[in-house]
C-alpha atoms as a PDB file:
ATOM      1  CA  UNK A   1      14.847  -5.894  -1.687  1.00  0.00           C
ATOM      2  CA  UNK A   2      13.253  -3.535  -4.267  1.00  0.00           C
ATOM      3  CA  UNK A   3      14.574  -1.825  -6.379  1.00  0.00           C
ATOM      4  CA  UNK A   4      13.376   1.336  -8.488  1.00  0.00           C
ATOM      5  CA  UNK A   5      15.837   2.983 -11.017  1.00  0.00           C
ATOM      6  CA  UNK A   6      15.486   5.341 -13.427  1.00  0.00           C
ATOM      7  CA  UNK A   7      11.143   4.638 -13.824  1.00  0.00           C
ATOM      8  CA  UNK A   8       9.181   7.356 -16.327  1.00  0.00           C
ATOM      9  CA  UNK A   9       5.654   6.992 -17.107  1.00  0.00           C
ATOM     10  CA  UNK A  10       4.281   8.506 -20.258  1.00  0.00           C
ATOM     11  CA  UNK A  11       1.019   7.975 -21.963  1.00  0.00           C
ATOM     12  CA  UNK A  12       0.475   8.868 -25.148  1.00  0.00           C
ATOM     13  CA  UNK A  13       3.337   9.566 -28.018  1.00  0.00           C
ATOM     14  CA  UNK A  14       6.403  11.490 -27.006  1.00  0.00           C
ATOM     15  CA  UNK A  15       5.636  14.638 -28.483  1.00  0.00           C
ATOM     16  CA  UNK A  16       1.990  14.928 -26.859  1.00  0.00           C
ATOM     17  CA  UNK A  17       1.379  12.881 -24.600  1.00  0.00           C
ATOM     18  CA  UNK A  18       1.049  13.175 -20.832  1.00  0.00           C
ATOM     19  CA  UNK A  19       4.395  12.726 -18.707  1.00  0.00           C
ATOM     20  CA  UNK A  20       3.064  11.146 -15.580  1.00  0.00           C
ATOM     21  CA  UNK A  21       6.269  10.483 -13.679  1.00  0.00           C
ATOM     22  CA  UNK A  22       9.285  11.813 -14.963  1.00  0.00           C
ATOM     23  CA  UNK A  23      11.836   9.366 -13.122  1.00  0.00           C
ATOM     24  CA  UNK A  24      11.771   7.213  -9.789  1.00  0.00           C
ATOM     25  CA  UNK A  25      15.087   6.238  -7.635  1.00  0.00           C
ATOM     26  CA  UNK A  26      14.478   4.633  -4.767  1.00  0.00           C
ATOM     27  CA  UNK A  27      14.841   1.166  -3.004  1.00  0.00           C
ATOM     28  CA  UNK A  28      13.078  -0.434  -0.165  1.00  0.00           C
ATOM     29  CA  UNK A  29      14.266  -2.963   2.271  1.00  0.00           C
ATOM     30  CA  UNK A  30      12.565  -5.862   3.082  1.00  0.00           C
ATOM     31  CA  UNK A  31       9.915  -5.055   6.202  1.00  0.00           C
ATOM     32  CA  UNK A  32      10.398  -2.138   5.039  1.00  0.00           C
ATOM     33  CA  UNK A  33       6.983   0.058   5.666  1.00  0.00           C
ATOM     34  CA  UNK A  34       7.293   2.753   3.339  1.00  0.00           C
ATOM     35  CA  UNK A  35       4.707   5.511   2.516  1.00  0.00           C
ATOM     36  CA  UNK A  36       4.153   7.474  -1.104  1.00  0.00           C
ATOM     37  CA  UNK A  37       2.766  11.084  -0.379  1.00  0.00           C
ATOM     38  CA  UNK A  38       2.018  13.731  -2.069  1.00  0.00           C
ATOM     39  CA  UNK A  39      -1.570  15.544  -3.460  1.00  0.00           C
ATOM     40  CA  UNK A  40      -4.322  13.804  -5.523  1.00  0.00           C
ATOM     41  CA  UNK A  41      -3.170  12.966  -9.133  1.00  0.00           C
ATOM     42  CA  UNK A  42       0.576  13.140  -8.632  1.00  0.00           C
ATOM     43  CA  UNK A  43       1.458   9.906  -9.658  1.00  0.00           C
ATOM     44  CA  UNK A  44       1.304   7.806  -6.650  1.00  0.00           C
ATOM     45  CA  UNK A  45      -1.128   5.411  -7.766  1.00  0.00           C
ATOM     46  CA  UNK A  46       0.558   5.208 -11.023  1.00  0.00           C
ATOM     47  CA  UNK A  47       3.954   4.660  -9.458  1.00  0.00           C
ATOM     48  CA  UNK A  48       2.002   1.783  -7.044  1.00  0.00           C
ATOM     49  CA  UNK A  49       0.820  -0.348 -10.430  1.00  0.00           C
ATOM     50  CA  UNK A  50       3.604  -0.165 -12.359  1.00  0.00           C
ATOM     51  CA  UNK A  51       5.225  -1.886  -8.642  1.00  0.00           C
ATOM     52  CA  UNK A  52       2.345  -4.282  -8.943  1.00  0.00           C
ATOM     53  CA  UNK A  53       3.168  -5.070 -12.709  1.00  0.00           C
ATOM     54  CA  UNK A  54      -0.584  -3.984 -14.007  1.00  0.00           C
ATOM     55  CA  UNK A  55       1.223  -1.159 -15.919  1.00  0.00           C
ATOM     56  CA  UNK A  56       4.506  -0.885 -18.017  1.00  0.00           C
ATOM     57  CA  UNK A  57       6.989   2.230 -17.149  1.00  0.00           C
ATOM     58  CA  UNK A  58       7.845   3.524 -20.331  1.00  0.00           C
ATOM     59  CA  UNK A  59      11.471   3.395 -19.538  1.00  0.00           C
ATOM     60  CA  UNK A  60      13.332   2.462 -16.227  1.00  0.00           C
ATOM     61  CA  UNK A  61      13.955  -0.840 -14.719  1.00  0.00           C
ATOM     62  CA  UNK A  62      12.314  -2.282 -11.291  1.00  0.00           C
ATOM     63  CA  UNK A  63      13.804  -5.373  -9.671  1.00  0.00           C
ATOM     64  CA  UNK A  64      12.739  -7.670  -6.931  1.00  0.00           C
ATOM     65  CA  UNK A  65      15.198  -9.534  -5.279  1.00  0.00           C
ATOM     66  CA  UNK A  66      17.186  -8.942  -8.484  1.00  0.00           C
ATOM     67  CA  UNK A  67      14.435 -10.330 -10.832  1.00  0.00           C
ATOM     68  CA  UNK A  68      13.098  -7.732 -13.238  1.00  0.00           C
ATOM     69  CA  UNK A  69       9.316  -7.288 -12.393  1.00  0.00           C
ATOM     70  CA  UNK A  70       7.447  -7.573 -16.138  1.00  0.00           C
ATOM     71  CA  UNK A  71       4.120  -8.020 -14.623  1.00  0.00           C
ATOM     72  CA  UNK A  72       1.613  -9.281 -11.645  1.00  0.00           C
ATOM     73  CA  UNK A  73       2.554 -12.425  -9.787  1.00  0.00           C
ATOM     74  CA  UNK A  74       2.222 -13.736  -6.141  1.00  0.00           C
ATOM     75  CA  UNK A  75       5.150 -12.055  -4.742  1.00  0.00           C
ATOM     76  CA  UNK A  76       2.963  -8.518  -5.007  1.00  0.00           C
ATOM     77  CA  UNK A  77      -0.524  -8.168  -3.617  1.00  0.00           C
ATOM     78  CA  UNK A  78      -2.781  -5.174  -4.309  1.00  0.00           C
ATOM     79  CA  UNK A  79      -4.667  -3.773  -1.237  1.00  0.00           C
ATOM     80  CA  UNK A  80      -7.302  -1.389  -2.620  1.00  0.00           C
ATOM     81  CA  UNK A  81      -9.273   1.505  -1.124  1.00  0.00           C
ATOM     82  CA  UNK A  82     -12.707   0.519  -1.890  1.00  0.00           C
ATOM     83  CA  UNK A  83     -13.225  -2.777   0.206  1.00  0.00           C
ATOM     84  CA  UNK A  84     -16.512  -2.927  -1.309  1.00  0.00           C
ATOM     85  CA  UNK A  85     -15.027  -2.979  -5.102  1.00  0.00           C
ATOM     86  CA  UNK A  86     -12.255  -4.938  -3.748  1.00  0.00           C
ATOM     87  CA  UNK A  87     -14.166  -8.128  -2.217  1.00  0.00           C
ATOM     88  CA  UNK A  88     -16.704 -10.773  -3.834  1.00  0.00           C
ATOM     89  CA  UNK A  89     -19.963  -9.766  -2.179  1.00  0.00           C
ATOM     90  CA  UNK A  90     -21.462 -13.529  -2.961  1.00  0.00           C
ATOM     91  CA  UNK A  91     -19.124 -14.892  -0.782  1.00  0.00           C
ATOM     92  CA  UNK A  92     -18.552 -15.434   2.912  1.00  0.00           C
ATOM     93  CA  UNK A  93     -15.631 -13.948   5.213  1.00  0.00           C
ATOM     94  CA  UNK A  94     -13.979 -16.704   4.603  1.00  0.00           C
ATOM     95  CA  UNK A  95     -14.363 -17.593   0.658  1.00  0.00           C
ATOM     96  CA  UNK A  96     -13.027 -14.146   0.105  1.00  0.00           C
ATOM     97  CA  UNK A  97      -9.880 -14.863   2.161  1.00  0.00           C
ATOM     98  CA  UNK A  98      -9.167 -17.833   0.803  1.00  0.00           C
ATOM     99  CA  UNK A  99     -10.251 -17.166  -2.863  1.00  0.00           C
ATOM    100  CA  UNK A 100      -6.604 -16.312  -4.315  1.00  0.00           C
ATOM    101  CA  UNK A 101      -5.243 -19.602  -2.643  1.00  0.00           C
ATOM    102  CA  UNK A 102      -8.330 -21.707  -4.682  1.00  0.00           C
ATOM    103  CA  UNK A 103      -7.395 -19.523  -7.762  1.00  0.00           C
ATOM    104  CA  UNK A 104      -3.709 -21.029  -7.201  1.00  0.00           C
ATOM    105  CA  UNK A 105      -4.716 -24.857  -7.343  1.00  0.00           C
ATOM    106  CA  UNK A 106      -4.206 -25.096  -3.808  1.00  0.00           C
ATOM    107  CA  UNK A 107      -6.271 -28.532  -2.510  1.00  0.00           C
ATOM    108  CA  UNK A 108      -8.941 -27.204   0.177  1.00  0.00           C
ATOM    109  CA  UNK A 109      -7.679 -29.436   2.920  1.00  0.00           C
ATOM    110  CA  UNK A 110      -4.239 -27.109   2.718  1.00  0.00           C
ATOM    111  CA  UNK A 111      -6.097 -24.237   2.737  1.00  0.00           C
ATOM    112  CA  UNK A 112      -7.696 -24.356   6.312  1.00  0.00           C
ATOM    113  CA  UNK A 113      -4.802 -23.972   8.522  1.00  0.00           C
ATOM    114  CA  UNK A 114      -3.553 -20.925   6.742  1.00  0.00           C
ATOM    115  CA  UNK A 115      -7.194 -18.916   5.894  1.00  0.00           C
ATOM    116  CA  UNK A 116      -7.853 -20.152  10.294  1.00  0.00           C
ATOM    117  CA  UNK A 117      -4.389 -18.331  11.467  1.00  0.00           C
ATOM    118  CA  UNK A 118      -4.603 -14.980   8.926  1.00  0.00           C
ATOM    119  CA  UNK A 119      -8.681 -14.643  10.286  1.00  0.00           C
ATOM    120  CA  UNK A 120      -7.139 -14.859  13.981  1.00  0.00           C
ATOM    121  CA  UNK A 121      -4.349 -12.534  13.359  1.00  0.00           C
ATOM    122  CA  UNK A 122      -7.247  -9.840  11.867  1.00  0.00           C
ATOM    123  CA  UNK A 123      -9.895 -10.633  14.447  1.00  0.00           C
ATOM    124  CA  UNK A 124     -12.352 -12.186  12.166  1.00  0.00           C
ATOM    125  CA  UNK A 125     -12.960 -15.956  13.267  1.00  0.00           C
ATOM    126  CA  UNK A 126     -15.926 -15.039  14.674  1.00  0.00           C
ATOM    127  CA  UNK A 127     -17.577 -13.382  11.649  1.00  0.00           C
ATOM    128  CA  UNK A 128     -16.264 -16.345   9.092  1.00  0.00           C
ATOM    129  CA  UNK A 129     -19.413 -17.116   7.741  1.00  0.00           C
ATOM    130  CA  UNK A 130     -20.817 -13.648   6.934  1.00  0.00           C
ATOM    131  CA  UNK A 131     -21.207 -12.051   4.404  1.00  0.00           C
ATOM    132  CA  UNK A 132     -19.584  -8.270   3.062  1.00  0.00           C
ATOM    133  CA  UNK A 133     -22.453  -6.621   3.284  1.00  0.00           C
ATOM    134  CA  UNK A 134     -23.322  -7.614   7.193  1.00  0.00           C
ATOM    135  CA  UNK A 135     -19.731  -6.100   8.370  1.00  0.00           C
ATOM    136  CA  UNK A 136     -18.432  -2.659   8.689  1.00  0.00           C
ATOM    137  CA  UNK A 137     -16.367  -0.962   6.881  1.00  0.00           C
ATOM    138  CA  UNK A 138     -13.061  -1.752   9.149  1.00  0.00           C
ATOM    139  CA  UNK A 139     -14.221  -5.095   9.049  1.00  0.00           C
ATOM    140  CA  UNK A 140     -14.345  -5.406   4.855  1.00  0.00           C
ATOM    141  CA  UNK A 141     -10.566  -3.920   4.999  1.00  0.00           C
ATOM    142  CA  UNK A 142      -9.572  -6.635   7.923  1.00  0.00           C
ATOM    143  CA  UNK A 143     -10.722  -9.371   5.226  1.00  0.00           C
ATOM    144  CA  UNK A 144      -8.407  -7.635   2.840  1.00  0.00           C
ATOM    145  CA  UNK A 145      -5.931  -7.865   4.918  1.00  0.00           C
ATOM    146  CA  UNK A 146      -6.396 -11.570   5.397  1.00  0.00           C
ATOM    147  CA  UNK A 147      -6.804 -12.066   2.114  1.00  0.00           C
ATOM    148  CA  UNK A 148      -3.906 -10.560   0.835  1.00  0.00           C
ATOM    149  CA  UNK A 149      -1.355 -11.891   3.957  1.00  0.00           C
ATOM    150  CA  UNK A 150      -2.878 -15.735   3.267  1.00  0.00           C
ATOM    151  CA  UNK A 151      -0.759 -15.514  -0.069  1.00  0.00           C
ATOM    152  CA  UNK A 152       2.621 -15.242   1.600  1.00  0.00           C
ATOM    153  CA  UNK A 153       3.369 -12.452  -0.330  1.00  0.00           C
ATOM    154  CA  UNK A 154       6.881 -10.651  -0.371  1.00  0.00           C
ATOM    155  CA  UNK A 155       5.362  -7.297  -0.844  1.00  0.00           C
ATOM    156  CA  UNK A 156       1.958  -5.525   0.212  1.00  0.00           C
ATOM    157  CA  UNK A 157       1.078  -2.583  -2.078  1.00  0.00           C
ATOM    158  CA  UNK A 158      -1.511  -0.251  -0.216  1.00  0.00           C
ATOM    159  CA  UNK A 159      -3.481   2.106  -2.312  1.00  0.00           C
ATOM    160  CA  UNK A 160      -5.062   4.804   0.887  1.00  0.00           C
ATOM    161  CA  UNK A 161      -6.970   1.788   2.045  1.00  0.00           C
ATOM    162  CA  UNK A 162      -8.550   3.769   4.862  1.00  0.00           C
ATOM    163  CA  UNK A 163      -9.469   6.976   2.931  1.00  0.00           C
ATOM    164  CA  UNK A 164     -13.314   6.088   3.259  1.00  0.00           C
ATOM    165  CA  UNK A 165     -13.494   5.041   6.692  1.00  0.00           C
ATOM    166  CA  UNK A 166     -14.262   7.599   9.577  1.00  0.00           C
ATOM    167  CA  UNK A 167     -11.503   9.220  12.013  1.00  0.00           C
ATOM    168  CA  UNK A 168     -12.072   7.123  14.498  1.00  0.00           C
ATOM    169  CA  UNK A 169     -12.434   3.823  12.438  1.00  0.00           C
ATOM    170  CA  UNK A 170      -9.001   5.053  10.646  1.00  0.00           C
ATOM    171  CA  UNK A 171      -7.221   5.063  13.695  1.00  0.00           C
ATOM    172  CA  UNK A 172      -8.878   1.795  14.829  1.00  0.00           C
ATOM    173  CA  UNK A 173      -6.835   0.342  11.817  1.00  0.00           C
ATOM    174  CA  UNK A 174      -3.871   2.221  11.915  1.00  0.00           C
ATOM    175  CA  UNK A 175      -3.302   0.503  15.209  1.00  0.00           C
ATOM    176  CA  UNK A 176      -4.602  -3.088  13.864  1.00  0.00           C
ATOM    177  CA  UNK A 177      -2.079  -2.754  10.248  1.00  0.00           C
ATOM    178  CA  UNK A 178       0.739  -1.731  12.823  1.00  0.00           C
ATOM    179  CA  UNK A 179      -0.124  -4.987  14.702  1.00  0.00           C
ATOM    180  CA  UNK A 180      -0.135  -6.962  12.097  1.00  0.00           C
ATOM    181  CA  UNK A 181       3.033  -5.208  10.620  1.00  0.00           C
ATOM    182  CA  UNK A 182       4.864  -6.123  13.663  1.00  0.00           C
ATOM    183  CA  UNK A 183       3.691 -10.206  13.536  1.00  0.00           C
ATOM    184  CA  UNK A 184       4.615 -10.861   9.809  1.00  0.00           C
ATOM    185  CA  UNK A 185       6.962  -8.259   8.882  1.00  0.00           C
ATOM    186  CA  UNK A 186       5.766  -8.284   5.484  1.00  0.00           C
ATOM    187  CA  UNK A 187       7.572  -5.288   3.226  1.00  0.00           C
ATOM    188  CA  UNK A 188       4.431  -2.637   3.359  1.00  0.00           C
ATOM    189  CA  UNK A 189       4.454   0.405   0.405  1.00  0.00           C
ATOM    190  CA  UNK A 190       1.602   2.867   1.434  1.00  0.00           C
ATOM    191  CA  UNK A 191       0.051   5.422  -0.758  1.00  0.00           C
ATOM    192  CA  UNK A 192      -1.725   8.355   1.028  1.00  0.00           C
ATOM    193  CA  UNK A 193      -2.141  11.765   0.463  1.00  0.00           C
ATOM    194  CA  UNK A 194      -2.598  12.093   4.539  1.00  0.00           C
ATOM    195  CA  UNK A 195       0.624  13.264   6.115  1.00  0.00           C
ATOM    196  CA  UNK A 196      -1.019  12.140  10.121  1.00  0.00           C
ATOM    197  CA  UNK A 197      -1.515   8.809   8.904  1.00  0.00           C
ATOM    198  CA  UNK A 198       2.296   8.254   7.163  1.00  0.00           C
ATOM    199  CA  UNK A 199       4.027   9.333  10.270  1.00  0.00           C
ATOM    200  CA  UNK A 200       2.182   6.979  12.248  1.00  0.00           C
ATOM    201  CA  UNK A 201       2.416   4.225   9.900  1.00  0.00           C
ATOM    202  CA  UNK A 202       5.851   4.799   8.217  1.00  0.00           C
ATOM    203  CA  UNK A 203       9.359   3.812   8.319  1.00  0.00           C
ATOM    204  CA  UNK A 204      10.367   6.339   5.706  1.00  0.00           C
ATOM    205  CA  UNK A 205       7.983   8.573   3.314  1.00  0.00           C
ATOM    206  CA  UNK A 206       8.462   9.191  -0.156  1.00  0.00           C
ATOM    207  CA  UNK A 207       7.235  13.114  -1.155  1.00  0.00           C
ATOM    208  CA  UNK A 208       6.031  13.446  -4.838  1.00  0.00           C
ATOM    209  CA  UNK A 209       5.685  16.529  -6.340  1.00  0.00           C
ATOM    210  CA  UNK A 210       2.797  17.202  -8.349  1.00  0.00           C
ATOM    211  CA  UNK A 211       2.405  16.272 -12.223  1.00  0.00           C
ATOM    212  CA  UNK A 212       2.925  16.305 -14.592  1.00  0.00           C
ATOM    213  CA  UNK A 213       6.677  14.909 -13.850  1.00  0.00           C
ATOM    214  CA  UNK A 214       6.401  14.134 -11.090  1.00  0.00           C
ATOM    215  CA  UNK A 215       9.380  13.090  -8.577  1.00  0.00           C
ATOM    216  CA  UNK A 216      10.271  11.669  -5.588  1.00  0.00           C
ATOM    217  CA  UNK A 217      11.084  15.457  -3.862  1.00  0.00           C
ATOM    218  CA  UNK A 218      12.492  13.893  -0.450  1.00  0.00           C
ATOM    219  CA  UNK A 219      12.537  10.720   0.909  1.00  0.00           C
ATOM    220  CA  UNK A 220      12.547  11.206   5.188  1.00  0.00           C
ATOM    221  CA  UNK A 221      13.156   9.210   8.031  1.00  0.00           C
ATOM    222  CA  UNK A 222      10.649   9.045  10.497  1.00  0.00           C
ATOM    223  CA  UNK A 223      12.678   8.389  13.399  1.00  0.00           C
ATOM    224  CA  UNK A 224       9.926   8.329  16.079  1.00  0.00           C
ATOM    225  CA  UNK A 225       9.078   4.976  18.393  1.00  0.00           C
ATOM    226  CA  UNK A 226       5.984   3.449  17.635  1.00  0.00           C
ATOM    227  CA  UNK A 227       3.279   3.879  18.546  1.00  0.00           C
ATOM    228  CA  UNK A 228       3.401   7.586  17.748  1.00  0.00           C
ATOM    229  CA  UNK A 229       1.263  10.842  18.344  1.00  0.00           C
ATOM    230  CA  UNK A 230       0.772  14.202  17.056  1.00  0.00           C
ATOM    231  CA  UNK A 231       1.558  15.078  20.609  1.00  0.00           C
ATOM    232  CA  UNK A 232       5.315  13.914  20.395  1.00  0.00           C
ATOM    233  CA  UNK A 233       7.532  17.462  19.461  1.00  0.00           C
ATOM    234  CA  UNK A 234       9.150  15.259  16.605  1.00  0.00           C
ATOM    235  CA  UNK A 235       5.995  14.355  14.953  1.00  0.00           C
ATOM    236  CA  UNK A 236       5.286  17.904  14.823  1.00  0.00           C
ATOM    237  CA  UNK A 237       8.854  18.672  13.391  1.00  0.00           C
ATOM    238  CA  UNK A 238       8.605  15.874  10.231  1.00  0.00           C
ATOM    239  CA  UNK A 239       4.635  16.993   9.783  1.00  0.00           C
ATOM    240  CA  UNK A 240       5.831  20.473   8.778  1.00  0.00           C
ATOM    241  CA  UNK A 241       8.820  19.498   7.059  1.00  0.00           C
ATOM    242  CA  UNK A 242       6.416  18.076   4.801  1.00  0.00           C
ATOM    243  CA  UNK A 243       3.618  20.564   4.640  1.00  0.00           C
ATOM    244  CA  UNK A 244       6.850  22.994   3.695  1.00  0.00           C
ATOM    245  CA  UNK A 245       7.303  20.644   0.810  1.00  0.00           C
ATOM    246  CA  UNK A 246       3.897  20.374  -0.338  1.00  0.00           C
ATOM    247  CA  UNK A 247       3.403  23.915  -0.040  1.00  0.00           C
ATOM    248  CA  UNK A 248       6.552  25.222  -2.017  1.00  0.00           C
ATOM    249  CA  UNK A 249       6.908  22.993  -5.342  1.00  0.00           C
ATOM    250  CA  UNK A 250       8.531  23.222  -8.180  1.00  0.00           C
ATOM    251  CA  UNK A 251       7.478  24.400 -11.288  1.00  0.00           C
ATOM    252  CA  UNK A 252       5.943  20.700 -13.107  1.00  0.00           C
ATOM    253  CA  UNK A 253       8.308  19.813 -16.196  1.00  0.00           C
END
């Protein structure tokens, strides 16, 4: 479905400037839920907007059902970490959701049944009217989640959605993204710097080294039913495959 070849990421002029990601192979299938990991600053956010089209690579090619990707459109939506950043705090629950589909020219009588079935799916019919500020923190990233799945998109681009919420609240949603996963299928790419969370969540995981240069180090199967625990021996087993790679990396380019 996607397809990453070759991608670099400099800013700045060749001689000085900073080499972000010094080359990206990989492709994704479609339902694919795939996780970048590695530490803060290694690219991974980088690597997730030049997939989103808000940056360039500086060389590289990235195709989408064989169409070049040259910037954003509706077959890409960006889930961000900060729901609070993310959503329009002077609207309700359910002008937020539906907000991308008014920004599209879509007549407001076509809009109901869709914005109705992605605030069932996410548990939110009841809290419609509200506004951000009166929910919770799970709650703001639920309306993301609406708001993001109402667009039919090909492709959901996750930028460590859950790093602010607490332990318990994280695992709350873990369970509720794998849910939704499940119903729509939707190809998922995950950026997260918390190995627990990407073997729970993940298909496959992507391990960057740091940067500058940075690389995909090891892409690895997570071969584990869902839903998963750190209690399962095989969980254990991928978890310090990947602390092992974290730990021992190569000298940056």
């Amino acid at each position: 479905m996607l397809s990453v070849q070759g991608v670099r990421k400099r800013y700045g002029d060749d001689e000085s400037g900073y080499l972000a990601i010094a080359g990206v192979d990989v492709e994704i299938a479609t339902g694919e839920f795939f996780s970048l990991l590695g530490a803060s600053g290694c690219g991974k956010t980088t690597l997730l907007n030049i997939l989103a089209g808000f940056e360039q690579a500086t060389s590289g090619s990235i195709t989408l059902n064989g169409r070049a990707i040259a910037g954003p459109d509706s077959s890409r939506v960006m889930f961000f970490q900060d729901a609070n950043e993310a959503l329009f705090p002077w609207l309700t629950v359910v002008e937020n959701v539906e907000f991308g589909l008014r920004v599209a020219g879509t007549r407001k009588a076509e809009r109901q049944a869709p914005v109705d079935h992605f605030l069932r799916m996410v548990g939110l019919s009841g809290h419609r009217d509200k506004f951000p500020a009166q929910l919770s923190g799970g709650m703001r990233q639920r309306v993301q989640i609406a708001r993001a799945l109402v667009l039919n998109p090909e492709i959901v681009l996750m930028d460590e959605p859950f790093a602010a919420l607490d332990a318990l609240t994280r695992r709350r949603m873990h369970l509720e993204l794998l849910r939704i996963w499940d119903e729509t299928r939707k190809t998922v790419i995950f950026v997260t710097h918390d190995i627990a969370e990407a073997i729970t969540l993940s298909d496959r995981i992507a391990v960057m080294s740091v940067g500058p240069g940075s690389r995909l180090r090891e892409i690895i199967d997570v071969d584990i039913a869902r839903p998963r625990g750190p209690g399962d021996p095989r969980f254990g087993e991928i978890f310090r495959r990947i602390e092992q790679l974290l730990e021992h990396e190569p000298e940056p380019v």
